[in-house]
Protein backbone atom coordinates (compact mmCIF):
# COMPACT_ATOMS: atom_id res chain seq x y z
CA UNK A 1 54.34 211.11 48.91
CA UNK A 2 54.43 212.04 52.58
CA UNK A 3 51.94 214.79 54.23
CA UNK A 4 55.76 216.74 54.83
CA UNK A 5 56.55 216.18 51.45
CA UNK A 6 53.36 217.52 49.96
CA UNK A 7 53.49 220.68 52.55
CA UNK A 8 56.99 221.49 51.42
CA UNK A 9 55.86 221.26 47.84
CA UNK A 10 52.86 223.39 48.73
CA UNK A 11 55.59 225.89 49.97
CA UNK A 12 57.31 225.66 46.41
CA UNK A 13 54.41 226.13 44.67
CA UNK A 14 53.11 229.33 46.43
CA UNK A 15 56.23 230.84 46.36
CA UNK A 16 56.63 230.44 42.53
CA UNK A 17 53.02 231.42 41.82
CA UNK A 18 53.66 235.06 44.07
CA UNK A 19 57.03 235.65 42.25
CA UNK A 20 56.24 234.59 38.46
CA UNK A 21 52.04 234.15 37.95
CA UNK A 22 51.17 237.17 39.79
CA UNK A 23 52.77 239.42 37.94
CA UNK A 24 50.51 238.70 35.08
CA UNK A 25 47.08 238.98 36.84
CA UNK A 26 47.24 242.12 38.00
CA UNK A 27 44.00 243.95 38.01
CA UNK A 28 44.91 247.77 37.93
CA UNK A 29 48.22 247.32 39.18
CA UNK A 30 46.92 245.34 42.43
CA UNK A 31 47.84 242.16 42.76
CA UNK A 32 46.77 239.14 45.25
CA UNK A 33 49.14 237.91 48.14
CA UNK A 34 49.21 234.24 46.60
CA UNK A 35 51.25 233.19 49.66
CA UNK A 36 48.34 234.05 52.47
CA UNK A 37 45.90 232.42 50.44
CA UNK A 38 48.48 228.81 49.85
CA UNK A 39 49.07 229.11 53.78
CA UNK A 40 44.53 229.69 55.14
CA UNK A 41 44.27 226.73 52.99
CA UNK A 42 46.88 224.74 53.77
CA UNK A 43 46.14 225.43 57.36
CA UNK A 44 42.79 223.10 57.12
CA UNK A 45 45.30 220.49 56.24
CA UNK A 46 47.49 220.99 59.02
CA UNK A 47 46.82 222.74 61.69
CA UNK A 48 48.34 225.67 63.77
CA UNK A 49 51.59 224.11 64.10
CA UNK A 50 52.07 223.16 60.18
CA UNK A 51 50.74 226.73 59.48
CA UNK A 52 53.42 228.05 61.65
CA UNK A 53 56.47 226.31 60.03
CA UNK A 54 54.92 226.22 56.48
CA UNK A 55 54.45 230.08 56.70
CA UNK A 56 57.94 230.24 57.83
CA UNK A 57 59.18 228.19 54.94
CA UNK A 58 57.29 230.58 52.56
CA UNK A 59 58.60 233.78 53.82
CA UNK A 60 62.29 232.32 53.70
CA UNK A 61 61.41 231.07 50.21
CA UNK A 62 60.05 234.90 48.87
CA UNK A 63 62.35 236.76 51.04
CA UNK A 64 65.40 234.46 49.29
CA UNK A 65 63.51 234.78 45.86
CA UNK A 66 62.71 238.74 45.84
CA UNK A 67 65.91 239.38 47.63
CA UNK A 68 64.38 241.45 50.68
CA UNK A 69 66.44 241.54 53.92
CA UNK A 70 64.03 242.86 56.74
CA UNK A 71 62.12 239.83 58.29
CA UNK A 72 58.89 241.57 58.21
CA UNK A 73 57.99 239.00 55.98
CA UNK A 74 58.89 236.10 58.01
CA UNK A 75 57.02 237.86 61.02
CA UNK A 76 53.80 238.40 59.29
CA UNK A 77 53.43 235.01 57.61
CA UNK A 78 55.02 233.16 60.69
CA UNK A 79 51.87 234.78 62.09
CA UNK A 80 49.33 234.30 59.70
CA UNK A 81 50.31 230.08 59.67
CA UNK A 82 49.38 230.10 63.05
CA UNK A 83 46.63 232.19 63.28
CA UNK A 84 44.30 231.08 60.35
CA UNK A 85 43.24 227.50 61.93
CA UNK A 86 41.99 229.46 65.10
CA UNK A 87 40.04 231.99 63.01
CA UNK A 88 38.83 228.91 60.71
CA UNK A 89 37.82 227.62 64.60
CA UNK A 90 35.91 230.34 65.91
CA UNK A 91 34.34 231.23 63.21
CA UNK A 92 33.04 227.75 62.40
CA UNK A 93 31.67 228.31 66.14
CA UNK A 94 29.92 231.62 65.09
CA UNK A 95 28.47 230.17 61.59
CA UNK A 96 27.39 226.66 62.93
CA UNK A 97 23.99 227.44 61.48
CA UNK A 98 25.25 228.67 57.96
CA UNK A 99 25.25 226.61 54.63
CA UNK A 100 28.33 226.24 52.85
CA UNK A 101 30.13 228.21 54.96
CA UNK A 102 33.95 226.90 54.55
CA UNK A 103 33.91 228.70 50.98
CA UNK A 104 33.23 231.93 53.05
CA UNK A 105 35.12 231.23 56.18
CA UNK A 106 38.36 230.98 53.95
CA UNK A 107 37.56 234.34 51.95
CA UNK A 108 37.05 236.25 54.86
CA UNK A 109 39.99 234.75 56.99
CA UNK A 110 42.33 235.67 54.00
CA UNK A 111 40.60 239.31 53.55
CA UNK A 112 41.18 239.80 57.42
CA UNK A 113 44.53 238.48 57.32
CA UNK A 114 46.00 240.21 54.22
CA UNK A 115 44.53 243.09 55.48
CA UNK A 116 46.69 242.81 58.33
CA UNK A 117 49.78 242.05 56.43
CA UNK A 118 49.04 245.11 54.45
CA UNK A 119 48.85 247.02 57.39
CA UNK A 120 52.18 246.09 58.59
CA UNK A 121 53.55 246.35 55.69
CA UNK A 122 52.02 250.47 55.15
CA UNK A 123 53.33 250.74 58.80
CA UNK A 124 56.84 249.95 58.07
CA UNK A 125 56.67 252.00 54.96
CA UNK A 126 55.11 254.85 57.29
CA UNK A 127 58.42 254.29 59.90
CA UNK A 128 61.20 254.87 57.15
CA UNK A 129 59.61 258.26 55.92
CA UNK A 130 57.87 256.90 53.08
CA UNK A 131 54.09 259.42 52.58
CA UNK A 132 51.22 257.33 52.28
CA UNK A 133 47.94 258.60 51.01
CA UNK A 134 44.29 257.49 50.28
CA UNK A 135 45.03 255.58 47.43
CA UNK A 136 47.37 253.26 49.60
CA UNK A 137 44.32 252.05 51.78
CA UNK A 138 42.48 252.08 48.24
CA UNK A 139 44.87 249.36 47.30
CA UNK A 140 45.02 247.58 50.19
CA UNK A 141 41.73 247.30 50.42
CA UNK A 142 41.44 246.04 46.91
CA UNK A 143 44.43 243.43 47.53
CA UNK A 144 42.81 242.31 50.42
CA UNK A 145 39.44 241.73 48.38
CA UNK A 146 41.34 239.85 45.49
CA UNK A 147 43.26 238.22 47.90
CA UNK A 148 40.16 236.53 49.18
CA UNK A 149 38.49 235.79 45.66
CA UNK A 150 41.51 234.11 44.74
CA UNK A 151 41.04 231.12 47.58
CA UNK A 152 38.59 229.56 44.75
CA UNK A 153 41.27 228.63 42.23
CA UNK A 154 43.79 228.17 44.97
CA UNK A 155 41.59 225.63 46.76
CA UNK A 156 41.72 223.89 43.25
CA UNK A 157 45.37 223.76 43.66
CA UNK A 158 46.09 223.10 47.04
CA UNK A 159 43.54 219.58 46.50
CA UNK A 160 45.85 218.28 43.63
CA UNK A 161 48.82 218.71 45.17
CA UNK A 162 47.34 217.68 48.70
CA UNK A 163 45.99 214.14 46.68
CA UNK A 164 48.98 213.45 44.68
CA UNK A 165 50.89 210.09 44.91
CA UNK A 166 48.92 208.98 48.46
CA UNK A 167 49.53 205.92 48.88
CA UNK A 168 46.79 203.18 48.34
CA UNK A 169 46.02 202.09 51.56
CA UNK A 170 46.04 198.06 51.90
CA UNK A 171 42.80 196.13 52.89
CA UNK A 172 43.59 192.99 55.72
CA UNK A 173 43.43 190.36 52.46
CA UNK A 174 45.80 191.78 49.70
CA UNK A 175 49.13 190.33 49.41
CA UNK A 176 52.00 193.20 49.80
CA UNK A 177 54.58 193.10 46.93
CA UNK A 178 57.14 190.68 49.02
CA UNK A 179 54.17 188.73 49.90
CA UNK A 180 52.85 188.55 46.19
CA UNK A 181 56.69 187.43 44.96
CA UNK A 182 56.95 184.79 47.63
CA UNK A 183 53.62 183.21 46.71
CA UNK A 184 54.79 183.25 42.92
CA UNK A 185 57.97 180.66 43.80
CA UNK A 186 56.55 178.55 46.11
C-alpha cells in the first residue's frame, strides 16, 4: 500500500472514529477531537505539507458526514495539518535535553492546538449571539486535556495502519517474481 494510500485511509479512519466511537467515550458529556489527534500524529509521518492536505481531507470528510456548511472546520484543521510539524520542530529544539519527550511533545501540541480549535469554535458561537459562560471554558479546557491523553491509543492506531501491506523491500540477490518464473522454464 502506498504512503498516499495509507494517509487517505488515515483520513477514513479518523473521520469514522469522531462521528461513531466518540460518542461512546464521553467523559461527562466532553468528548475528545479524534480528528486533531489522527492529524499531530500523522504529521510525524508526513510533514507540513501532508498535514495540510490530510487536514483538509478530514474536515471535508466530517463536514460531509455531520452535515455542517460553514468551513470553519476546514479552516481550523487546514491549519492545524500545517502547523503541528513546526510545533513538533521547535519544541524538539526547546526539549533537546529531555527523555522521552515525543510522548509529551504530541500531548501538549494536541492540548495547544485543540485548545485553539475550541477557541474558534466558542468565537463563532460568541459572533451569532449564542451566551457563553464559565462552564464553556470548563469544557474546553477538559476537551483539550482528553484530547491530549487520547494521542496514546491513537499513536497505537496510526502505527498499524501506517505499517500495513509495506512492501518487502528486495535485497540485490533475490529473484523478482518474473525473474523467479523465467528461471523455472529454462
Amino acid at each position: 500500500m502506498s504512503r498516499a494510500l495509507r494517509i487517505v485511509a488515515t483520513a477514513f479512519v479518523a473521520c469514522i472514529i469522531q462521528t461513531t466511537l466518540v460518542g461512546y467515550i464521553r467523559i461527562a458529556g466532553v468528548a475528545p477531537d479524534m480528528l486533531i489527534v489522527f492529524l499531530v500524529l500523522l504529521t510525524g509521518y508526513t510533514g507540513a505539507y501532508g498535514g495540510f492536505c490530510t487536514g483538509s481531507v478530514m474536515a471535508m470528510l466530517y463536514d460531509a458526514s455531520v452535515g455542517y456548511v460553514l468551513a470553519i472546520n476546514l479552516v481550523a484543521y487546514t491549519f492545524i495539518g500545517w502547523a503541528a510539524p513546526m510545533l513538533r520542530s521547535a519544541m524538539n529544539k526547546k526539549l533537546r535535553k529531555m527523555k522521552h519527550k515525543s510522548v509529551l511533545e504530541l500531548m501538549l501540541i494536541c492540548f495547544f492546538l485543540t485548545l485553539m480549535r475550541e477557541m474558534l469554535y466558542i468565537g463563532y458561537l460568541f459572533l451569532i449571539g449564542s451566551e457563553q459562560g464559565f462552564i464553556t471554558v470548563v469544557r474546553m479546557l477538559l476537551c483539550a486535556a482528553y484530547s491530549a491523553v487520547m494521542i496514546l491509543p491513537g499513536s497505537l492506531v496510526m502505527r498499524v495502519i501506517m505499517r500495513a501491506f509495506k512492501a518487502k523491500k528486495s535485497r540485490p540477490g533475490d529473484l523478482e517474481e518474473e525473474d523467479a518464473v523465467t528461471e523455472i522454464y529454462r
